[in-house]
C-alpha atoms as a PDB file:
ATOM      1  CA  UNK A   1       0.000   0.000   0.000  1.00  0.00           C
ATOM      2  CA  UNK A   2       1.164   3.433  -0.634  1.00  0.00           C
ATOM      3  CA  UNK A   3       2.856   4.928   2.266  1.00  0.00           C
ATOM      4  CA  UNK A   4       1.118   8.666   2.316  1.00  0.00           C
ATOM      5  CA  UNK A   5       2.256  11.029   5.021  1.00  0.00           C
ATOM      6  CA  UNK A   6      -0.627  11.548   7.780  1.00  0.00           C
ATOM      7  CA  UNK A   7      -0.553  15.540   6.592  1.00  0.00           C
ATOM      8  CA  UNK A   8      -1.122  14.951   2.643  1.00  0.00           C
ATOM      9  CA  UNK A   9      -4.038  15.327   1.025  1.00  0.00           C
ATOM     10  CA  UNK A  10      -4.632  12.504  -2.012  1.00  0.00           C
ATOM     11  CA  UNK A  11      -7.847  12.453  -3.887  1.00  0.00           C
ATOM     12  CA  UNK A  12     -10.270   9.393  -3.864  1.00  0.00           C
ATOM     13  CA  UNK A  13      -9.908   8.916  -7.448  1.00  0.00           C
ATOM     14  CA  UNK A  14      -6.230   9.311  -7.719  1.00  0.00           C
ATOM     15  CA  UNK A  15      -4.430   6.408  -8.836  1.00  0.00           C
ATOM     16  CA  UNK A  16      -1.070   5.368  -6.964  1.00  0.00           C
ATOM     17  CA  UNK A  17       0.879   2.154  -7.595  1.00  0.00           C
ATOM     18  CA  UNK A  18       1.371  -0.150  -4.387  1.00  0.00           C
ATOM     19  CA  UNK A  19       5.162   1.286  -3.162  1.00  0.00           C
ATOM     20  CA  UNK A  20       4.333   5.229  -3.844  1.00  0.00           C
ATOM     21  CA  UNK A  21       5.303   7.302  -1.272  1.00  0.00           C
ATOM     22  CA  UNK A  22       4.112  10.502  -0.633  1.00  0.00           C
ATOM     23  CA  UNK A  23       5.765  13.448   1.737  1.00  0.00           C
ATOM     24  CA  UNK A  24       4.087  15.366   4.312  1.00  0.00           C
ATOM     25  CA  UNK A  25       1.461  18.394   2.899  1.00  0.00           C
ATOM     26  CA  UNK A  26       1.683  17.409  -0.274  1.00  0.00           C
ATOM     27  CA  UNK A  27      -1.579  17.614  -2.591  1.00  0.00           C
ATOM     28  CA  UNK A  28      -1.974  15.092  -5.175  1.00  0.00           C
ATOM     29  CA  UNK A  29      -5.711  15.855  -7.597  1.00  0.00           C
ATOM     30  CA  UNK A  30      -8.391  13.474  -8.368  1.00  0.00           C
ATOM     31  CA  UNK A  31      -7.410  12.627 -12.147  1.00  0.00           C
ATOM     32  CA  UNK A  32      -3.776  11.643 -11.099  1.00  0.00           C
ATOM     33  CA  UNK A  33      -2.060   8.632 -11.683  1.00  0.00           C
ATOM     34  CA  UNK A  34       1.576   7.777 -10.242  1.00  0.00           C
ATOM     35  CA  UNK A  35       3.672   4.646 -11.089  1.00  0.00           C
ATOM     36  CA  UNK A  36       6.124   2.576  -8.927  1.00  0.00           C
ATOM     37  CA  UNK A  37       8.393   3.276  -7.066  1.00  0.00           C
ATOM     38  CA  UNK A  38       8.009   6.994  -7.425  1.00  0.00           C
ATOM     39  CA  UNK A  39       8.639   9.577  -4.299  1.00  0.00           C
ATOM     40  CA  UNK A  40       6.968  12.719  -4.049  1.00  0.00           C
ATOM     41  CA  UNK A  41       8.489  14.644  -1.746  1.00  0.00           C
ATOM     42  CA  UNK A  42       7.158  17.301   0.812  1.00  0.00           C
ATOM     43  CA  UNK A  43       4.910  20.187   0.119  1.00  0.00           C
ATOM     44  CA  UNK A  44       4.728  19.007  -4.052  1.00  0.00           C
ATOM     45  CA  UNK A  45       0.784  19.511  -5.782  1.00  0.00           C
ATOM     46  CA  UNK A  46       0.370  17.233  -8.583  1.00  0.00           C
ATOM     47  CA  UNK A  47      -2.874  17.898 -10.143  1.00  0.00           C
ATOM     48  CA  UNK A  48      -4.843  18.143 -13.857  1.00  0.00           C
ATOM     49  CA  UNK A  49      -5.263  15.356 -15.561  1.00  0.00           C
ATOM     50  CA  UNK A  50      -1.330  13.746 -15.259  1.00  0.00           C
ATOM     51  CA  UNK A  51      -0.144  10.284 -15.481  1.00  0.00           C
ATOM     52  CA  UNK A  52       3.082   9.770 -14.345  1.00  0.00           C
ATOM     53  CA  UNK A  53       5.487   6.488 -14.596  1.00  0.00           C
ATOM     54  CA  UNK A  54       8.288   4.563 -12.550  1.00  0.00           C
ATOM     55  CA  UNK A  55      10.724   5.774 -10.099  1.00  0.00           C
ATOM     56  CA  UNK A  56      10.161   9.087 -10.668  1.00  0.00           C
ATOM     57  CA  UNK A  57      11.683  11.562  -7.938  1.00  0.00           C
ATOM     58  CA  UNK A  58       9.651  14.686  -7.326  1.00  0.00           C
ATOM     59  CA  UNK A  59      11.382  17.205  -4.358  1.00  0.00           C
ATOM     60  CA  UNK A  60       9.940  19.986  -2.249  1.00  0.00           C
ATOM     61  CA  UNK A  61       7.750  22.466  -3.511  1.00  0.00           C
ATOM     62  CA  UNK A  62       7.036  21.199  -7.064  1.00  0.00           C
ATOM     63  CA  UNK A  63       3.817  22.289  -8.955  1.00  0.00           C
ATOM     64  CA  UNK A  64       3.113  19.622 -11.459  1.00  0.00           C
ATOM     65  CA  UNK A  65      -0.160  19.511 -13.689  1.00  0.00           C
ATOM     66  CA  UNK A  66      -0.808  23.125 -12.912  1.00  0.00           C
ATOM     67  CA  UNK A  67      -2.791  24.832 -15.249  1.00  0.00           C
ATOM     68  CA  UNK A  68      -1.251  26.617 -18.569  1.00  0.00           C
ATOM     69  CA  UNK A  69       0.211  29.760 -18.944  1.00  0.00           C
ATOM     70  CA  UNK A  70      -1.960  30.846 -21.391  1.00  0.00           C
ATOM     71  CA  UNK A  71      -4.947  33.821 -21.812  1.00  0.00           C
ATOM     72  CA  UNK A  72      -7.232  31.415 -24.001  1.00  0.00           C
ATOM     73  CA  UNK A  73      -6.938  28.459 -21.898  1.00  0.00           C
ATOM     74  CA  UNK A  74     -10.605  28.059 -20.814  1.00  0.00           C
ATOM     75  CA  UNK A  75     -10.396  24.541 -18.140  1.00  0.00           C
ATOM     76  CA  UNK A  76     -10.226  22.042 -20.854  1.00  0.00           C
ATOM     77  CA  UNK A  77      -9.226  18.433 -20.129  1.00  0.00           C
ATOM     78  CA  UNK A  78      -5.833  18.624 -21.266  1.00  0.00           C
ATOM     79  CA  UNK A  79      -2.902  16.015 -20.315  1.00  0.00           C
ATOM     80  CA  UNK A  80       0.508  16.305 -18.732  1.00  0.00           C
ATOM     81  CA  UNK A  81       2.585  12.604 -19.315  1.00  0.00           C
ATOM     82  CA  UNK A  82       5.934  11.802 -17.341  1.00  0.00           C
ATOM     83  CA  UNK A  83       7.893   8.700 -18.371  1.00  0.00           C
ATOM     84  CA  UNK A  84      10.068   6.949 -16.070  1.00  0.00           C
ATOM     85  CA  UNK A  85      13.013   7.753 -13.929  1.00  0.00           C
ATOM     86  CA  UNK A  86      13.102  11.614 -13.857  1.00  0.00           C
ATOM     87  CA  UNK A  87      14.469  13.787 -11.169  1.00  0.00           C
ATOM     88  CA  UNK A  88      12.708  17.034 -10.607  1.00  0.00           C
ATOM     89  CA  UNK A  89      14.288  19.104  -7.769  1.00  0.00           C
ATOM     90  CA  UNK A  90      12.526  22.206  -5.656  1.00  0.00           C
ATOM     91  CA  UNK A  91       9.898  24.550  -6.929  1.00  0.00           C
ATOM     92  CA  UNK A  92       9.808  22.998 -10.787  1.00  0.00           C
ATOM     93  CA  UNK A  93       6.883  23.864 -12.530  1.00  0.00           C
ATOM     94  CA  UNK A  94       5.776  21.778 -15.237  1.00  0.00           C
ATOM     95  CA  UNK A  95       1.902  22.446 -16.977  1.00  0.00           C
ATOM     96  CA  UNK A  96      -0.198  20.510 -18.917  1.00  0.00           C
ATOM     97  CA  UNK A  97      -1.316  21.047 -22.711  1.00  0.00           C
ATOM     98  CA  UNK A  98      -3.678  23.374 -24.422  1.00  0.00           C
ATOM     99  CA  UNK A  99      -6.496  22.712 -26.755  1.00  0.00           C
ATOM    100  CA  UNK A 100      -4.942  24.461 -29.599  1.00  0.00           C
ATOM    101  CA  UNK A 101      -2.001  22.204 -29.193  1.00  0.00           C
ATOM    102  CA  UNK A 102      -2.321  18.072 -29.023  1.00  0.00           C
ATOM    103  CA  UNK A 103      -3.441  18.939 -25.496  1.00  0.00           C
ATOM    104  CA  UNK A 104      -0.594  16.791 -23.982  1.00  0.00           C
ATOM    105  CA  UNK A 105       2.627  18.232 -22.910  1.00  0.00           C
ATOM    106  CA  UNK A 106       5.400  14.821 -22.788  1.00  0.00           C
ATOM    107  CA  UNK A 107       8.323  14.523 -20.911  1.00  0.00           C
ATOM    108  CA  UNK A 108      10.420  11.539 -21.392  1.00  0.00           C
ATOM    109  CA  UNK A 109      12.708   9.341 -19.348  1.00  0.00           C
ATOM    110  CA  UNK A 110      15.751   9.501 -17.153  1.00  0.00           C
ATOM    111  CA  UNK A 111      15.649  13.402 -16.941  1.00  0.00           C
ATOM    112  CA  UNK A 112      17.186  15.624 -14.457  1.00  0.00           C
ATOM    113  CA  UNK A 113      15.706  18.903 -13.706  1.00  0.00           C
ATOM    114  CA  UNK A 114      17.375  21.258 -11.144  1.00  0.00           C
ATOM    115  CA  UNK A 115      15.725  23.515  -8.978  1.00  0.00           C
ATOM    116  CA  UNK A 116      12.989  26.297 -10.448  1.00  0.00           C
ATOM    117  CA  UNK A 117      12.903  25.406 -13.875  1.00  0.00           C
ATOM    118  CA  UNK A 118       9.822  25.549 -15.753  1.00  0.00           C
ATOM    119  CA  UNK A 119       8.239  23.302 -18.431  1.00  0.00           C
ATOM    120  CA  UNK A 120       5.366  24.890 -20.379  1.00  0.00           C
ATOM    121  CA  UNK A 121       2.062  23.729 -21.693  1.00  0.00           C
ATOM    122  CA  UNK A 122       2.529  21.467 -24.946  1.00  0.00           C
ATOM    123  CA  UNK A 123       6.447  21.461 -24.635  1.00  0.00           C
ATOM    124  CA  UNK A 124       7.295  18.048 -25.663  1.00  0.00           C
ATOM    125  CA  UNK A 125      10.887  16.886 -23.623  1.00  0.00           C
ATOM    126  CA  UNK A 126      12.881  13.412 -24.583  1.00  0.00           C
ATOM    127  CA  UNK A 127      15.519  11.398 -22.893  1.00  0.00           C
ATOM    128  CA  UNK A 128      18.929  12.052 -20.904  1.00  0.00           C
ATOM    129  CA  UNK A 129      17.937  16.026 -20.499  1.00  0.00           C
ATOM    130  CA  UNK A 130      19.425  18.371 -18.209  1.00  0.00           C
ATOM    131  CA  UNK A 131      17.729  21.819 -17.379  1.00  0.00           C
ATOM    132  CA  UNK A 132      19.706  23.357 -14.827  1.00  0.00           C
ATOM    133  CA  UNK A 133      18.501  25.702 -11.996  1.00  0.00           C
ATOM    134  CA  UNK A 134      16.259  28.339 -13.557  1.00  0.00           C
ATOM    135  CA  UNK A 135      15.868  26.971 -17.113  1.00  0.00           C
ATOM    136  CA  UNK A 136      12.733  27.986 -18.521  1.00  0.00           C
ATOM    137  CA  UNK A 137      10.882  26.677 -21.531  1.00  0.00           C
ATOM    138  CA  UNK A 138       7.847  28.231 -22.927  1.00  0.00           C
ATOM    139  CA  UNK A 139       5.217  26.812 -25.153  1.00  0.00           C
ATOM    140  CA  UNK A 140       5.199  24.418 -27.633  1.00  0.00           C
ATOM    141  CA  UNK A 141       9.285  23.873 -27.208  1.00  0.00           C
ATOM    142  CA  UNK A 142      10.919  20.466 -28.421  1.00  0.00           C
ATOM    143  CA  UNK A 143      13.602  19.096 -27.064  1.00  0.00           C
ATOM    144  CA  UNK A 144      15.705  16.067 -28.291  1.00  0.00           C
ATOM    145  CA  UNK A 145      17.657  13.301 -26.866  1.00  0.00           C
ATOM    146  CA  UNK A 146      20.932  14.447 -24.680  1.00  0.00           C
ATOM    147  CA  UNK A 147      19.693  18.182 -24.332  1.00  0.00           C
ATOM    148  CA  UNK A 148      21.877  20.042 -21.859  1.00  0.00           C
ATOM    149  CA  UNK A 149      20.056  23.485 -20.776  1.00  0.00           C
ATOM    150  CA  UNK A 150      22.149  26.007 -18.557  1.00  0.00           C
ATOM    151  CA  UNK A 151      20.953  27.589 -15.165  1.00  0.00           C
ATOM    152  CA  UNK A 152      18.495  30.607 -16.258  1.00  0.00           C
ATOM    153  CA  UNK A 153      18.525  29.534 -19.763  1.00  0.00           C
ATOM    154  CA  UNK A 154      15.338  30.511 -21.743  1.00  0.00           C
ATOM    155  CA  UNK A 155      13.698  28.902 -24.601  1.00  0.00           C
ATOM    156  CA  UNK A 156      11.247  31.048 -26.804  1.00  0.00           C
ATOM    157  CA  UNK A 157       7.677  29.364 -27.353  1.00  0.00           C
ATOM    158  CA  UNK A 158       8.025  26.723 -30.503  1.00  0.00           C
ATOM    159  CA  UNK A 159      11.698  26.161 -30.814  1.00  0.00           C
ATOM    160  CA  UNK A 160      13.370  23.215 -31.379  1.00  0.00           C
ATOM    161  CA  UNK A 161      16.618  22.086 -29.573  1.00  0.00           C
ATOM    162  CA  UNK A 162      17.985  19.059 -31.833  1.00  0.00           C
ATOM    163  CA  UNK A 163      19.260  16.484 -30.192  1.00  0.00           C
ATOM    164  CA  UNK A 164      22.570  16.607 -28.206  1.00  0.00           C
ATOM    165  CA  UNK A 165      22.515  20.407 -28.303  1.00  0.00           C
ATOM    166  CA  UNK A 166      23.627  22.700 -25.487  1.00  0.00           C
ATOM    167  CA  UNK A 167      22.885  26.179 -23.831  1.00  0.00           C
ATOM    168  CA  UNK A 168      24.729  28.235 -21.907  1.00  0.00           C
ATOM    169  CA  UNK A 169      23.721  29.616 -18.367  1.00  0.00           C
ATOM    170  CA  UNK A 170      21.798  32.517 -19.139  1.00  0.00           C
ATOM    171  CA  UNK A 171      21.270  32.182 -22.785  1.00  0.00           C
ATOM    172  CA  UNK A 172      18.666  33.729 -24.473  1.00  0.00           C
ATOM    173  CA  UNK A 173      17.008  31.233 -27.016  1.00  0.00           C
ATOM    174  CA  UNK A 174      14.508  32.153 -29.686  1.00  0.00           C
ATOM    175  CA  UNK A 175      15.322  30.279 -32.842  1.00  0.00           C
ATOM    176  CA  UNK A 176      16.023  26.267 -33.194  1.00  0.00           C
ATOM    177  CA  UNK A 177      19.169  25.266 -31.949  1.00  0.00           C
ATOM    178  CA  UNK A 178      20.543  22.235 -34.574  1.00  0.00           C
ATOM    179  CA  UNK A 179      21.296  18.889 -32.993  1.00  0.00           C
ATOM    180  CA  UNK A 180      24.968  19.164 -31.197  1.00  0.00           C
ATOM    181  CA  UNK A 181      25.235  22.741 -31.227  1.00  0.00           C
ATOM    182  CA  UNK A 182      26.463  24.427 -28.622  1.00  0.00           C
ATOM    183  CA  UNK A 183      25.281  28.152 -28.371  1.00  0.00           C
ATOM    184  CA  UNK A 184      25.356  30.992 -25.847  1.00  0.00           C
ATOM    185  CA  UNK A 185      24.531  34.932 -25.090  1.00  0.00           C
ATOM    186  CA  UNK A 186      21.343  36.680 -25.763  1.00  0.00           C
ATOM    187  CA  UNK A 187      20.569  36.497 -28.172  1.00  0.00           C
ATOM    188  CA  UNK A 188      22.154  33.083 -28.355  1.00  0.00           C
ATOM    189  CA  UNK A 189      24.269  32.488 -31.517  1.00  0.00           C
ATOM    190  CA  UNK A 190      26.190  29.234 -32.132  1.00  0.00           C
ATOM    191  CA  UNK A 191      29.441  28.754 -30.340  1.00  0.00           C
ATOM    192  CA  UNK A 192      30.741  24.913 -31.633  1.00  0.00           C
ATOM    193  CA  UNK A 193      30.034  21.943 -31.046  1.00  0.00           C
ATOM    194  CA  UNK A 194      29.164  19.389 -28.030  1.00  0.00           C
ATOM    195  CA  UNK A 195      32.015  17.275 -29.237  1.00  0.00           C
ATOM    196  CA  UNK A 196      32.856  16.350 -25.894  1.00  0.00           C
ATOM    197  CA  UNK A 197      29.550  14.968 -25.136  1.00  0.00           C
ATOM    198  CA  UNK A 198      29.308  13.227 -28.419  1.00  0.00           C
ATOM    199  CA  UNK A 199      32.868  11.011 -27.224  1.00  0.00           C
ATOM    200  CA  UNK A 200      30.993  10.315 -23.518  1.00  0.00           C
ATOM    201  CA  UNK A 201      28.054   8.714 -25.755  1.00  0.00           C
ATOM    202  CA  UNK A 202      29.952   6.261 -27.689  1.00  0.00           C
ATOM    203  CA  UNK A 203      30.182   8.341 -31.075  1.00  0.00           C
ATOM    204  CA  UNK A 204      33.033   7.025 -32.885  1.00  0.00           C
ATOM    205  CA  UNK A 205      35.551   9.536 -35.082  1.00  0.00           C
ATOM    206  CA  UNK A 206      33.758   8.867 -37.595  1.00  0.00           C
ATOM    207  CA  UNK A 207      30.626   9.940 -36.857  1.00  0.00           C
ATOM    208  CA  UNK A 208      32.277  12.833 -34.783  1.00  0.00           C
ATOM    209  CA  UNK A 209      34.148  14.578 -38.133  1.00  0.00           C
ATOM    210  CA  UNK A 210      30.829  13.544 -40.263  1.00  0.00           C
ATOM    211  CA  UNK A 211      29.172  16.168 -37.867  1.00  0.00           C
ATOM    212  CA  UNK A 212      31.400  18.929 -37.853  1.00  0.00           C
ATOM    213  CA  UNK A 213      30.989  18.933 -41.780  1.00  0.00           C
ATOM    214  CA  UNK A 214      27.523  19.524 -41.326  1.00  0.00           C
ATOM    215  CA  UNK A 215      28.893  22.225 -39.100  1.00  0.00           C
ATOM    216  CA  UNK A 216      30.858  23.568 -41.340  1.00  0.00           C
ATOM    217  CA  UNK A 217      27.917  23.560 -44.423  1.00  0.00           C
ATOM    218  CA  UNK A 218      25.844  25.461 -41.900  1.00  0.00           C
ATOM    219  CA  UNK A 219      28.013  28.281 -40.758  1.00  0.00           C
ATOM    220  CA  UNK A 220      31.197  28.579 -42.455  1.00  0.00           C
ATOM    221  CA  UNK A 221      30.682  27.752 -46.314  1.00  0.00           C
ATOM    222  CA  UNK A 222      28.343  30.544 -47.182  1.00  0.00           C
ATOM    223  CA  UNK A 223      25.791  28.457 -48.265  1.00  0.00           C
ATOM    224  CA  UNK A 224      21.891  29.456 -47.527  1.00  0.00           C
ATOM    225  CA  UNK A 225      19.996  27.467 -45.261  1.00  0.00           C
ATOM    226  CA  UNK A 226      18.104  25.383 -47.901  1.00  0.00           C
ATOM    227  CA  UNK A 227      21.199  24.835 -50.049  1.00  0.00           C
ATOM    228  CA  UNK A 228      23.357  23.709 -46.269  1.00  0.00           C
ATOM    229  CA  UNK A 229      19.959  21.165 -46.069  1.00  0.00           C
ATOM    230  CA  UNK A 230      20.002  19.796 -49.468  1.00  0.00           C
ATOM    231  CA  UNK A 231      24.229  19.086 -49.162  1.00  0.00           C
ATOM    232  CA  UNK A 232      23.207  17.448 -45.617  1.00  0.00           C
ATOM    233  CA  UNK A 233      20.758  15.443 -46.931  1.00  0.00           C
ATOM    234  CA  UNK A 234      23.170  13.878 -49.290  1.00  0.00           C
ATOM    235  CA  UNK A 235      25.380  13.143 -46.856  1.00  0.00           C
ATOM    236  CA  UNK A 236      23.110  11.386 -44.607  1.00  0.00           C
ATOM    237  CA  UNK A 237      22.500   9.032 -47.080  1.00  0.00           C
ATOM    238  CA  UNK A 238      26.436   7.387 -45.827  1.00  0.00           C
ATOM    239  CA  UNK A 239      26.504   8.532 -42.240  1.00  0.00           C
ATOM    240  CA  UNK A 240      23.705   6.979 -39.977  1.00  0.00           C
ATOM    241  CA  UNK A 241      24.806   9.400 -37.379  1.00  0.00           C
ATOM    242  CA  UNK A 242      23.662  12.405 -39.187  1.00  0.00           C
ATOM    243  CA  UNK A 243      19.440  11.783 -39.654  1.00  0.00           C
ATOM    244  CA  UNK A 244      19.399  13.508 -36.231  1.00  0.00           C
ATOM    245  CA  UNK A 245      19.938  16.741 -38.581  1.00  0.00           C
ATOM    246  CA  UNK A 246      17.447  15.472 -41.523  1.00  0.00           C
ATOM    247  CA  UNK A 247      14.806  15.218 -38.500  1.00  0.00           C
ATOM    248  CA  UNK A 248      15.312  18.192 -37.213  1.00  0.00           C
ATOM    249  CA  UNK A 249      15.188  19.844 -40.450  1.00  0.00           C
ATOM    250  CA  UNK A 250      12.121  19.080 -40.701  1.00  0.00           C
ATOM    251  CA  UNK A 251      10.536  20.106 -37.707  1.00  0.00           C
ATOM    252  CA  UNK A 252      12.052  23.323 -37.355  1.00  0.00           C
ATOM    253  CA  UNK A 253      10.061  26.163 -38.446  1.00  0.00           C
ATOM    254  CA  UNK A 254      11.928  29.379 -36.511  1.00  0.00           C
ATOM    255  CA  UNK A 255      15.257  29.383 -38.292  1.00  0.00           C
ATOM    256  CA  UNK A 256      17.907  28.204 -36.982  1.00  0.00           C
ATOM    257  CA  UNK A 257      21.108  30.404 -34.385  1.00  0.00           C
ATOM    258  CA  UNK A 258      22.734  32.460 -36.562  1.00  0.00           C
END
C-alpha cells in the first residue's frame, strides 16, 4: 500500500501504484495517476489530468499539472505525461497542454531537472535532459535526446533544440538550436560543437568529423539554409549518425542560431 504522510491530502480517485510514497502536505488531484516506485516529496501539488510512470523523484515544492500559462486556456481536459526515472528538484513547474495544441505536454525518461525550472504547456521533452537551476521553456518547445540546458537559460515558445545540443547559463534562445550545437549569449548564436559529449556517448571519429561537416555547411561555407539542407541530406545518405539533422530539419520552423 502506498505509504502517504498523515498531513497529505490525495484524492479518492487518484491512482497510486502499491510502493508510492508521498511526503508530508503534499496535494496530489483526483485525475492523477503515479507509477512505482516513485517519491513525491514534501509540500509538491500534482494535479490536472497527469499520469506519471516509474521511479520518478519529485522534491519539495514542485507544482506539477498546474494549469497553462496561457490567456485562451478556458479549463479544458488537457494532459501532462511523465515517463520513467526523472528527477525534478525544488519549486519545478511543469503544466499541462492546451487545446490548440495536441493537449498533452510529454516529458520523457531519465531526466534531471534542477531547482525552479519551468516546463510549459505542450512542450514536448525526450531522454537524458538536463535543465539546470532556472531553465525555462515556454510553449510548444521540443527538445531532443541528450539536451543540456544552462541555469536561467530561456527557450522562446516553438523552438526546437535538436538532439545533443547545449545552452549556456543565461542564454537567451529564440530560434532552433541544430542537434549538437552548442550556443550561448542573448541572443544566443552558435558557439561549436558538443564534441565532448558526443565522445561520452559512444560516437566514434567517424561519426564525430561527419558532424562537424555539417557544421561547417551550416556556418562557415556561405551556403543558404536550404542549399546547407540539401548538401546534408546527401550526406546522410552514408553517415547513420547524421538523420538527427534530416529530423530536425524538418521540424524546425523558426530558423535556426545564426
Amino acid at each position: 500500500m502506498a505509504r502517504i504522510h498523515p498531513t497529505a491530502l490525495v484524492a479518492s480517485g487518484a491512482q497510486l501504484a502499491d510502493d508510492v510514497e508521498i511526503g508530508p502536505y503534499s496535494i496530489i488531484g483526483d485525475k492523477v495517476a503515479i507509477g512505482a516506485g516513485t517519491v513525491v516529496g514534501p509540500h509538491v501539488v500534482i494535479e490536472g489530468v497527469t499520469r506519471i510512470g516509474e521511479r520518478n523523484h519529485f522534491h519539495s515544492g514542485g507544482a506539477i499539472g498546474c494549469a497553462p500559462q496561457d490567456k485562451k486556456y478556458r479549463g479544458e481536459p488537457t494532459e501532462l505525461v511523465i515517463g520513467n526515472g526523472n528527477t525534478f528538484f525544488q519549486n519545478v513547474t511543469i503544466a499541462t497542454g492546451t487545446a490548440q495544441d495536441q493537449g498533452i505536454t510529454r516529458i520523457g525518461d531519465d531526466n534531471w531537472v534542477m531547482a525552479y525550472a519551468h516546463i510549459a504547456h505542450d512542450c514536448i521533452v525526450g531522454n537524458h535532459i538536463i535543465l539546470a537551476n532556472g531553465a525555462t521553456l515556454a510553449g510548444h518547445v521540443e527538445v531532443g535526446d541528450y539536451v543540456i540546458l544552462g541555469g536561467l537559460s530561456a527557450v522562446h515558445q516553438f523552438c526546437v533544440i535538436g538532439a545533443h545540443a547545449m545552452g549556456g547559463g543565461g542564454a537567451m534562445i529564440n530560434q532552433d538550436v541544430p542537434p549538437f550545437v552548442m550556443c550561448e549569449g542573448n541572443r544566443a548564436i552558435p558557439r561549436g560543437l558538443n564534441t565532448e559529449g558526443m565522445k561520452r556517448r559512444g560516437f566514434n571519429a567517424e561519426q564525430i568529423s561527419a558532424v562537424k561537416q555539417v557544421y561547417k555547411l551550416l556556418y562557415k561555407e556561405g551556403l543558404s539554409y536550404d542549399e546547407a539542407c540539401v548538401r546534408i541530406g546527401e550526406m546522410a545518405q552514408k553517415e547513420s549518425a547524421l538523420a538527427l539533422f534530416v529530423d530536425f530539419f524538418a521540424r524546425s520552423k523558426r530558423g535556426i542560431v545564426r
